[in-house]
N, C-alpha and C. Protein backbone atom coordinates (compact mmCIF):
# COMPACT_ATOMS: atom_id res chain seq x y z
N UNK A 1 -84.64 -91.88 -111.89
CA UNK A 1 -85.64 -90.84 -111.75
C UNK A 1 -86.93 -91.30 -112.43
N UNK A 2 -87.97 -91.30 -111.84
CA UNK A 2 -89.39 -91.19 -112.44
C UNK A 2 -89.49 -90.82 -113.36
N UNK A 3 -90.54 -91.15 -114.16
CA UNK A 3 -90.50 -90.25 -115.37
C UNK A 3 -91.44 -89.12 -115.53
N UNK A 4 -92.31 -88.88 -114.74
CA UNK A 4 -93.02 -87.17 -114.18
C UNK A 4 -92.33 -86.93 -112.92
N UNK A 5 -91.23 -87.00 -112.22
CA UNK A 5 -90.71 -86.50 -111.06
C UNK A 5 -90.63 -84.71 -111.26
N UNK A 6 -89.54 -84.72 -112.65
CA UNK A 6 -89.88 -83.51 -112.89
C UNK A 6 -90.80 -82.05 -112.99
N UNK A 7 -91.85 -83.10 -113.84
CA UNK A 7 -93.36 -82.38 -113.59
C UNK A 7 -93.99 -82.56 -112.54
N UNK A 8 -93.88 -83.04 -111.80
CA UNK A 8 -94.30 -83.24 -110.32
C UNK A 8 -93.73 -82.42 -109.59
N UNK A 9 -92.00 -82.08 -109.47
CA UNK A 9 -91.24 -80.37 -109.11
C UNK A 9 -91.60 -79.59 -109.62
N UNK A 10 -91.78 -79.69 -110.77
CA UNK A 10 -92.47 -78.00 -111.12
C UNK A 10 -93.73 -77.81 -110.91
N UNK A 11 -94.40 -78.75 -110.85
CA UNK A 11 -95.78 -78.44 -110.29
C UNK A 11 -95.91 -77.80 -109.12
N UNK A 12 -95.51 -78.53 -108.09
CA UNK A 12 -95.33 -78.20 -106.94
C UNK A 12 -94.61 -76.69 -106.35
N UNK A 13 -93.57 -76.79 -107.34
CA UNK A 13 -92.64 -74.97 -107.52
C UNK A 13 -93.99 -73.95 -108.33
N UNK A 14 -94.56 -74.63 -109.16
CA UNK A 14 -95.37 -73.32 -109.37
C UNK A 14 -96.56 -73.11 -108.52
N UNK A 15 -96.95 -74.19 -107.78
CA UNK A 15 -98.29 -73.94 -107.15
C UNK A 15 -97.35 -72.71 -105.72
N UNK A 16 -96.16 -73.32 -105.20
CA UNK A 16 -95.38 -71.96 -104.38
C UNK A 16 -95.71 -71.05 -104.81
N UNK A 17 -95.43 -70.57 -105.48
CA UNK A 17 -94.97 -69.43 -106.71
C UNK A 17 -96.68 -68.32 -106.58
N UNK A 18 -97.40 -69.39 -106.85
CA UNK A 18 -98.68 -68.73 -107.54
C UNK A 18 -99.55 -68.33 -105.86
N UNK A 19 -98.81 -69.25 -104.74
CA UNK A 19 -99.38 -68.95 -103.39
C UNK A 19 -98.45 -67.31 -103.25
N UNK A 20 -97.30 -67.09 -103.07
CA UNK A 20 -96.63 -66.18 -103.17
C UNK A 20 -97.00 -64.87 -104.11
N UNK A 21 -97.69 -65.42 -105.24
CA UNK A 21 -98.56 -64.16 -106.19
C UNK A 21 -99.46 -63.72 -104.91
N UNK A 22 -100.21 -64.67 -104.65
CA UNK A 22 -101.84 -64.00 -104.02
C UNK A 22 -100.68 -63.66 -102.75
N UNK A 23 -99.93 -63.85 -102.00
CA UNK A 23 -99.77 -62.98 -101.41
C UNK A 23 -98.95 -61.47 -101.60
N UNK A 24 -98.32 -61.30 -102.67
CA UNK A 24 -98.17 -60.14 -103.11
C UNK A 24 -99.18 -59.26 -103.49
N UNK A 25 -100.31 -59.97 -103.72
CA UNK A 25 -101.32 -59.12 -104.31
C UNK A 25 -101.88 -58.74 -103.15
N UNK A 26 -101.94 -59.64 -101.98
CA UNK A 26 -102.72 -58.96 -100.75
C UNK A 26 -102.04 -57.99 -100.20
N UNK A 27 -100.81 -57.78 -100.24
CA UNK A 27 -99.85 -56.99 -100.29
C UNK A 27 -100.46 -55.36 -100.68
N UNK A 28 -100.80 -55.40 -101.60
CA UNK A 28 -100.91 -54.74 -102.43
C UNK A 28 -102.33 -53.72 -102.01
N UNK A 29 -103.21 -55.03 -101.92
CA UNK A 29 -104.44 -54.48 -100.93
C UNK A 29 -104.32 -53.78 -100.45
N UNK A 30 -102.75 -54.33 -99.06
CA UNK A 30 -103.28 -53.59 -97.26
C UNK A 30 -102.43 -52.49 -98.03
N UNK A 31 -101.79 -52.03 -98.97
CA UNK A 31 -100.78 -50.72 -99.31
C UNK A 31 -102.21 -49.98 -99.80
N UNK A 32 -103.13 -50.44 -100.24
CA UNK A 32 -104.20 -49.54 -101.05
C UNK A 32 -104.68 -48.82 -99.74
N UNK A 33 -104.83 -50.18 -98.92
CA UNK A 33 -105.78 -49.50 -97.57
C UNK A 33 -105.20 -48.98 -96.31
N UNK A 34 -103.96 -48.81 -97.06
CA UNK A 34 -103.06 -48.18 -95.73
C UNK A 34 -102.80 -48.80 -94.54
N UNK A 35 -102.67 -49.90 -94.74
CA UNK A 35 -102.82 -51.04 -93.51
C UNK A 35 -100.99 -51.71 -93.63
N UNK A 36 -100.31 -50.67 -93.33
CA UNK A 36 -98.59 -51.34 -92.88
C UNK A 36 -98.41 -52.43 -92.21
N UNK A 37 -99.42 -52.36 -90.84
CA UNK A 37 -98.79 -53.94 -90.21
C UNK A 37 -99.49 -54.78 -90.86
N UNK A 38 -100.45 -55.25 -91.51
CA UNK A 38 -101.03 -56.13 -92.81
C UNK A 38 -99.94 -56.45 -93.77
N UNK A 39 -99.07 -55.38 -94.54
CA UNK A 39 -98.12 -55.73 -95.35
C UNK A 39 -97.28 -56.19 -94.83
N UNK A 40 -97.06 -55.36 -93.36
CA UNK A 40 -95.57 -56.67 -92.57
C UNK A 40 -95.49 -57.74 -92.75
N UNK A 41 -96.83 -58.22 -91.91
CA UNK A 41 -97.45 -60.07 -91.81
C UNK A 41 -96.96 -60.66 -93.46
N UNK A 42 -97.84 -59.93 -94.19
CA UNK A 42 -97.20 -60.42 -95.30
C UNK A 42 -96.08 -60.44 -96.12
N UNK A 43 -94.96 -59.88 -95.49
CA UNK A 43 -93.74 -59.80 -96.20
C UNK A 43 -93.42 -61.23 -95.03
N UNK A 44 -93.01 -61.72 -94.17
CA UNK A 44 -93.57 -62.88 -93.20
C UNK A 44 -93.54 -64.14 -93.82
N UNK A 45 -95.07 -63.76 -94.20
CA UNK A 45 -95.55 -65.22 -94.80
C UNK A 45 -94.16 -65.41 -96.58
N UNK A 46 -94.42 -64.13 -97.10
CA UNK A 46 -93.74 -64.30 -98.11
C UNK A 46 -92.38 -65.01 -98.11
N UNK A 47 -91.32 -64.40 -96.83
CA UNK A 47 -90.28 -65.35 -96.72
C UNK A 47 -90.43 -66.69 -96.26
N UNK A 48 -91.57 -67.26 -95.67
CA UNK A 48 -91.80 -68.29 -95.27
C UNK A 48 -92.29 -69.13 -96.62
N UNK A 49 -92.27 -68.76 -97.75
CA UNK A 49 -92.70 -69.28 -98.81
C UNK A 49 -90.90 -69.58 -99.60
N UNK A 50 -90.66 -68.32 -99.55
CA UNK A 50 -89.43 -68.59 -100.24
C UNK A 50 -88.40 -69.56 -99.67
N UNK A 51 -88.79 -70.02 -98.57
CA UNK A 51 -87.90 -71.02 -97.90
C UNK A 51 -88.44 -72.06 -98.18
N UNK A 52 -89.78 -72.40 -98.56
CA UNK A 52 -89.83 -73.20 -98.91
C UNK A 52 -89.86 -73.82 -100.22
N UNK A 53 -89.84 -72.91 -100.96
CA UNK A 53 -89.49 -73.22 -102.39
C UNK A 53 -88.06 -73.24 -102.66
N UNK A 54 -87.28 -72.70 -101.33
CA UNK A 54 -85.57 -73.17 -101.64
C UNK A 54 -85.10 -74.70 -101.28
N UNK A 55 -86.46 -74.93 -100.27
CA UNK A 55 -86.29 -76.29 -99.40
C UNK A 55 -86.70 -77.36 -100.65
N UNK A 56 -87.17 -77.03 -101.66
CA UNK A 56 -88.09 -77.56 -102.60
C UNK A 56 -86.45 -77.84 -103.51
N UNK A 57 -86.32 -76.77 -103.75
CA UNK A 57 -84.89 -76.91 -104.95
C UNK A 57 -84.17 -77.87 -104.38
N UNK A 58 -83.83 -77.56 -103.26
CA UNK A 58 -82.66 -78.27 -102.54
C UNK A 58 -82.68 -79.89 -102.82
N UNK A 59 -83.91 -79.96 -102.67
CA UNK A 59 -84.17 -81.48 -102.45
C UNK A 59 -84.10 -82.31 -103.48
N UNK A 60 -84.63 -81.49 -104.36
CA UNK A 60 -84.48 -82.28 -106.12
C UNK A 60 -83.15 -81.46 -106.96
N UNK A 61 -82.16 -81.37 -106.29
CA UNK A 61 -80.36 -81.03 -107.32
C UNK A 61 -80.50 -82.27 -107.87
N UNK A 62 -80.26 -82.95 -106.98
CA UNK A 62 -79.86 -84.68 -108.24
C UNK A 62 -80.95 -84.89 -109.17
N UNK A 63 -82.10 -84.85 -109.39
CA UNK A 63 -83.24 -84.78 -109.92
C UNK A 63 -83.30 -83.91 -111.23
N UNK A 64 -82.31 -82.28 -110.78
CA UNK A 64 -82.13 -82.19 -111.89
C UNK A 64 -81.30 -82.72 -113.25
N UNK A 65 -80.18 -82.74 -112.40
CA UNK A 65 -79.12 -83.34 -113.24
C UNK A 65 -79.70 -84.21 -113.82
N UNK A 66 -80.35 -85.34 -113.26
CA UNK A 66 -80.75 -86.63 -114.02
C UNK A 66 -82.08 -86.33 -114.64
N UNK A 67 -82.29 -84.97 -114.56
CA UNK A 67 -83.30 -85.07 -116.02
C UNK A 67 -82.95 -84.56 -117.04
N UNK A 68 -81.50 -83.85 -116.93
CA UNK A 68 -80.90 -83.30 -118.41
C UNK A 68 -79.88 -84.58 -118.88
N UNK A 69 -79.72 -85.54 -118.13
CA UNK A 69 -79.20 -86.27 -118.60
C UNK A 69 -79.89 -87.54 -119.67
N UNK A 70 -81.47 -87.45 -118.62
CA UNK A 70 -82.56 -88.57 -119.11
C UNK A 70 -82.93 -87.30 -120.55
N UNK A 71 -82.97 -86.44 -120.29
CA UNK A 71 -84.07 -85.86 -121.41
C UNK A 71 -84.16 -86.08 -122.96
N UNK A 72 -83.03 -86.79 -123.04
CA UNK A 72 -83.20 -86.99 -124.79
C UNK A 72 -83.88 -88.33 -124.98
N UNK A 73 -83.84 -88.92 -123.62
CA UNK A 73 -84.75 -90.20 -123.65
C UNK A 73 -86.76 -90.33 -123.07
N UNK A 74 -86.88 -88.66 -122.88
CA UNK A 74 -88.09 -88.58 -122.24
C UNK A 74 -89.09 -88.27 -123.52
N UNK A 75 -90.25 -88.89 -123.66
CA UNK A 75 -91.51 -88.64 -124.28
C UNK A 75 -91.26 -86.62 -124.72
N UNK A 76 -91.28 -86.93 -126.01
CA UNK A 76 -92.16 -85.09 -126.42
C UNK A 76 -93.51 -84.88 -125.08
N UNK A 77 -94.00 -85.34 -125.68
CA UNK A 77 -95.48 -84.81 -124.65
C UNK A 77 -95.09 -84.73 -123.20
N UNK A 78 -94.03 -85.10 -122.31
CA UNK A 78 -93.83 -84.87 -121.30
C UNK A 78 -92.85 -83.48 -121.48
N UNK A 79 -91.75 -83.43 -121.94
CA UNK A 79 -91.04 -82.37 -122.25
C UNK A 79 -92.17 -80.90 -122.48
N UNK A 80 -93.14 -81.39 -123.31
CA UNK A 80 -93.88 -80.15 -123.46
C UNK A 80 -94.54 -79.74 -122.22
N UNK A 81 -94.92 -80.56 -121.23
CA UNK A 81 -95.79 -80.63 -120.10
C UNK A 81 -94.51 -79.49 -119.29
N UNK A 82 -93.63 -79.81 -119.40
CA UNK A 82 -92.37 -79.92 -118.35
C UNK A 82 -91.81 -77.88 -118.94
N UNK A 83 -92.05 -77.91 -120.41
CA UNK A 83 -92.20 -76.78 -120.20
C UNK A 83 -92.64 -75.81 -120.54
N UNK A 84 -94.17 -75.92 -120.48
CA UNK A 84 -95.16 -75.27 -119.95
C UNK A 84 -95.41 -75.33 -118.46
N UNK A 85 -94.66 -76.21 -117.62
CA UNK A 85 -94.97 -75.86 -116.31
C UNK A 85 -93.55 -74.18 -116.48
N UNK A 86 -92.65 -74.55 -116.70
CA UNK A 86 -91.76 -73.76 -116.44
C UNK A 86 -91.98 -72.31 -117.37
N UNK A 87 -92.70 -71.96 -118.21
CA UNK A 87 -93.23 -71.16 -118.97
C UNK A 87 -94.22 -70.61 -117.89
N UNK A 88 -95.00 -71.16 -117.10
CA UNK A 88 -96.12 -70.49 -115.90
C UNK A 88 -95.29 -70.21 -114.94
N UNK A 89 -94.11 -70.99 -114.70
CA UNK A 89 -93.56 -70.58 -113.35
C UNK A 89 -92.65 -68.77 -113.64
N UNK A 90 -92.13 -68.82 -114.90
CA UNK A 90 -91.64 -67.75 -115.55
C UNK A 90 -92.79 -66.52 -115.35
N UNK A 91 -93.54 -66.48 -115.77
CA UNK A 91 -94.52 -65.81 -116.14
C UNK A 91 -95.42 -65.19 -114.23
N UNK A 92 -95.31 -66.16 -114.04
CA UNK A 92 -95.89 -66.10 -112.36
C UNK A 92 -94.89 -64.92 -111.25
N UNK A 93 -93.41 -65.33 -111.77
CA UNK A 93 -92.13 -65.02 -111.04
C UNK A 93 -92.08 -63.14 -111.57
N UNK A 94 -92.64 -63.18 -112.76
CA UNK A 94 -92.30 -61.83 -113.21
C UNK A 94 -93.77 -61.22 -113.12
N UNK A 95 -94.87 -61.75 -112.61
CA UNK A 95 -95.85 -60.54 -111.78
C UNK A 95 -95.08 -60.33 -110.43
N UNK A 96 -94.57 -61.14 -109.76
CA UNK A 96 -94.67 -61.15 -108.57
C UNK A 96 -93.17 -59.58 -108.31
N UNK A 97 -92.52 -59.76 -109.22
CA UNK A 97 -91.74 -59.10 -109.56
C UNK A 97 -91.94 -57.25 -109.85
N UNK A 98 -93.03 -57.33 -110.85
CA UNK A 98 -93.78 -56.45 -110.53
C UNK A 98 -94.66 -55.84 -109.56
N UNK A 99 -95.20 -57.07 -109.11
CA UNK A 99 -95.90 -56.21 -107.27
C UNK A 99 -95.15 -55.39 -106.30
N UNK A 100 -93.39 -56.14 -106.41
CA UNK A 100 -92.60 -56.16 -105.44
C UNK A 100 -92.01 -54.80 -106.00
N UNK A 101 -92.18 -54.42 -106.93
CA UNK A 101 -91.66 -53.17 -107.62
C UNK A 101 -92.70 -51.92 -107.39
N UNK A 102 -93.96 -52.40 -107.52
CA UNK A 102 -94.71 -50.86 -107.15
C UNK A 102 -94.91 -51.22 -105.48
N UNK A 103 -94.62 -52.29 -105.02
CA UNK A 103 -94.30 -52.11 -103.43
C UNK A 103 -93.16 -51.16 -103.07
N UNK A 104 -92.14 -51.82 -103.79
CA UNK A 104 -90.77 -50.02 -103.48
C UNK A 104 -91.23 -49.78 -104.19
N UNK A 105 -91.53 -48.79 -105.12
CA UNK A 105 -92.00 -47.40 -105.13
C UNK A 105 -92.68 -46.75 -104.34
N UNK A 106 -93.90 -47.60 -103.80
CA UNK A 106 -94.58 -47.73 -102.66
C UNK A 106 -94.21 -46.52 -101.66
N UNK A 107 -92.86 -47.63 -100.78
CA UNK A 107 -92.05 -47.60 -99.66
C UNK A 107 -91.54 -46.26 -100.02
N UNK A 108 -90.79 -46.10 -101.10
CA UNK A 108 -89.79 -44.67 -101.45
C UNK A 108 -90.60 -44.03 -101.48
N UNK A 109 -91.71 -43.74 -102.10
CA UNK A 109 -92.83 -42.64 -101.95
C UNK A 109 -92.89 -42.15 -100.37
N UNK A 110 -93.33 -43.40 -100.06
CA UNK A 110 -94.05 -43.27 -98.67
C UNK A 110 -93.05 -42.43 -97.26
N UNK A 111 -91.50 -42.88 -97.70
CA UNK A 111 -90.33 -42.64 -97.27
C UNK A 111 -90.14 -40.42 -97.25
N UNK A 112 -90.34 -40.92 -98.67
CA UNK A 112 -90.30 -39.02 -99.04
C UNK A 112 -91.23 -38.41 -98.07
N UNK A 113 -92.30 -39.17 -98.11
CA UNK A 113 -93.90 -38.16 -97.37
C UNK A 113 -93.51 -38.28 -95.54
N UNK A 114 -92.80 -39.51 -95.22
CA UNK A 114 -92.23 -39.16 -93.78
C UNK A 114 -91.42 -38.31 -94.07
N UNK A 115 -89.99 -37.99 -94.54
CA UNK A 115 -89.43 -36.77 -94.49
C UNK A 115 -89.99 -35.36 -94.45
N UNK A 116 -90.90 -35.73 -95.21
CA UNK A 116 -91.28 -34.05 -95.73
C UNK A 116 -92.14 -34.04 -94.16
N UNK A 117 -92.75 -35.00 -93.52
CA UNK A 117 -93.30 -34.67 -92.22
C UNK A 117 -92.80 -34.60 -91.01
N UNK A 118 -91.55 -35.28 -91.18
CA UNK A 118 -90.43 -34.61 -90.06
C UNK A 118 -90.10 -33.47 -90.30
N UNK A 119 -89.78 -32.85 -91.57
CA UNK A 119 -89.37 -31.43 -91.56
C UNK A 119 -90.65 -30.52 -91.54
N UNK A 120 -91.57 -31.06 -91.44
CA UNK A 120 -92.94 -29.88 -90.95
C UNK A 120 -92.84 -30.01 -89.43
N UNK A 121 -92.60 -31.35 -88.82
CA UNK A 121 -93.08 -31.41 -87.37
C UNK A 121 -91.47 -30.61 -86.77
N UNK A 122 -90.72 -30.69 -87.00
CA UNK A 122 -89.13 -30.04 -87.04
C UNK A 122 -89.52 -28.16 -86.67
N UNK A 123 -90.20 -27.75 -88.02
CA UNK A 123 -90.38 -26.05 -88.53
C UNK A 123 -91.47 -26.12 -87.27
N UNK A 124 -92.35 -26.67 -87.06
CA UNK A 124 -93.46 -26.58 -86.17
C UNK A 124 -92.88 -26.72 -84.58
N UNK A 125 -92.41 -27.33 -84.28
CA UNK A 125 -90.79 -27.06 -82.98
C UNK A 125 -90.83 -26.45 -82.53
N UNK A 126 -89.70 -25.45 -84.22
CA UNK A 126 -89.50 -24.15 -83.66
C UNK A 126 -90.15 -22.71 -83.36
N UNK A 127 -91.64 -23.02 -83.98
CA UNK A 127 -92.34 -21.76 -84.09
C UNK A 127 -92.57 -22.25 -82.84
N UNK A 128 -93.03 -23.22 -82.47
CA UNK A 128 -93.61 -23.53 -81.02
C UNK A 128 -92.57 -23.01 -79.98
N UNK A 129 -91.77 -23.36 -80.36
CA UNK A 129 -90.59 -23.25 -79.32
C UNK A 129 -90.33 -21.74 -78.78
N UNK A 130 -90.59 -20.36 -79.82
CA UNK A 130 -90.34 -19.29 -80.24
C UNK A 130 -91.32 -18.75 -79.08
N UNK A 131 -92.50 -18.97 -78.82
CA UNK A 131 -93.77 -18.93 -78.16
C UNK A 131 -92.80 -19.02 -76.50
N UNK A 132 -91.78 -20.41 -76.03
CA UNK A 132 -91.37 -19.96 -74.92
C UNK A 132 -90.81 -18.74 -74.85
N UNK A 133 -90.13 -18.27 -75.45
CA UNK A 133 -89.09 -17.43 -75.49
C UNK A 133 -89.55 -16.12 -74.75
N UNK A 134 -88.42 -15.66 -73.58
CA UNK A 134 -89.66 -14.22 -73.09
C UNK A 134 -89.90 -13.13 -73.96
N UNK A 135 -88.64 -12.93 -74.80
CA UNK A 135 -88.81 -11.61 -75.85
C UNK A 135 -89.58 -12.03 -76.99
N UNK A 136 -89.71 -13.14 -77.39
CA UNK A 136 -90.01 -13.55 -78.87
C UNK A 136 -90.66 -12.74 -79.56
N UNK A 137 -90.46 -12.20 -80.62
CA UNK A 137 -91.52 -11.35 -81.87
C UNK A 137 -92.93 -12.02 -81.25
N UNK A 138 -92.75 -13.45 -81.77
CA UNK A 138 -94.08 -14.17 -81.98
C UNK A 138 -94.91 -14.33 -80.16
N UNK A 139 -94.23 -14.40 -79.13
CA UNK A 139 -95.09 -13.98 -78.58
C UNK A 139 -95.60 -12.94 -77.66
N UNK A 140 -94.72 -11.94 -78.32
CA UNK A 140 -95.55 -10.45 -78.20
C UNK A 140 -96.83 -10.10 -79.56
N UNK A 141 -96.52 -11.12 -80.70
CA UNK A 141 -97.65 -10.64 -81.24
C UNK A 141 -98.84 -11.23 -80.77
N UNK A 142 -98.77 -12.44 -79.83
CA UNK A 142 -99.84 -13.12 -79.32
C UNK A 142 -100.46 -12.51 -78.09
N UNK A 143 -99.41 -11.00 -77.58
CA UNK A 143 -100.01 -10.83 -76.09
C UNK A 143 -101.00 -9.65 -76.46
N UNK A 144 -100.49 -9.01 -78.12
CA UNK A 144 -101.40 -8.09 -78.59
C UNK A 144 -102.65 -8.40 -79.16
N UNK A 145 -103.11 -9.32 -79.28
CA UNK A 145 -104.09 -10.24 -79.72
C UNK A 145 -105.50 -9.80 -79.24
């Protein structure tokens, strides 16, 4: 193994990571601006990120192993490099974490306010419906009108 291969994976895993922030945050936008198929696209791109940061892991398994094996033989100053990348990637992973959290709340909010508008468009039905009716209260009070 190289001896920045490592920092060269995590570089690369956090620059994912930090593309995946800005798109949670745009996320976040089209939820401000009420723009749902905007957040679709971007839930989208988002899995298209996470595949590639799995495609990323995948590729360097042996890479890891052989850097916990090399590591008592690697430079301090690289170790520190190595983790402070992984200290940003931490730190990056748990906004994104948070976006994805007031996104559901978001959704469950948003979920409640369709219910509560099916059961208005539901009650609204039946008053409507009441209106066919030939005897109805309601529309004899409309013929007295």
């Amino acid at each position: 193994m190289k001896k920045n291969a490592m920092e060269n994976f995590l570089s690369q895993k956090l620059q994912l990571f930090q593309k995946m922030l800005g798109i949670a945050q745009e996320q976040q936008e089209s939820l401000n601006n009420n723009n749902l198929d905007q957040f679709q696209s971007y839930l989208t791109e988002k899995s298209k990120m996470i595949a590639k940061i799995e495609e990323l892991d995948k590729g360097f398994e042996s890479g890891l192993a052989q850097w916990e094996m090399e590591k008592p033989r690697v430079s301090e100053t690289l170790i520190k490099k190595v983790n402070k990348l992984n200290d940003q990637i931490q730190d990056t992973i748990r906004k994104i974490k948070e976006l994805q959290e007031t996104h559901m709340n978001y959704m469950v909010e948003g979920k409640g306010r369709l219910k509560e508008e099916v059961l208005k468009f539901r009650h609204d039905r039946k008053v409507v419906g009441r209106y066919e009716e030939p005897k109805s209260s309601a529309k004899i009070l409309d013929i007295k009108r």
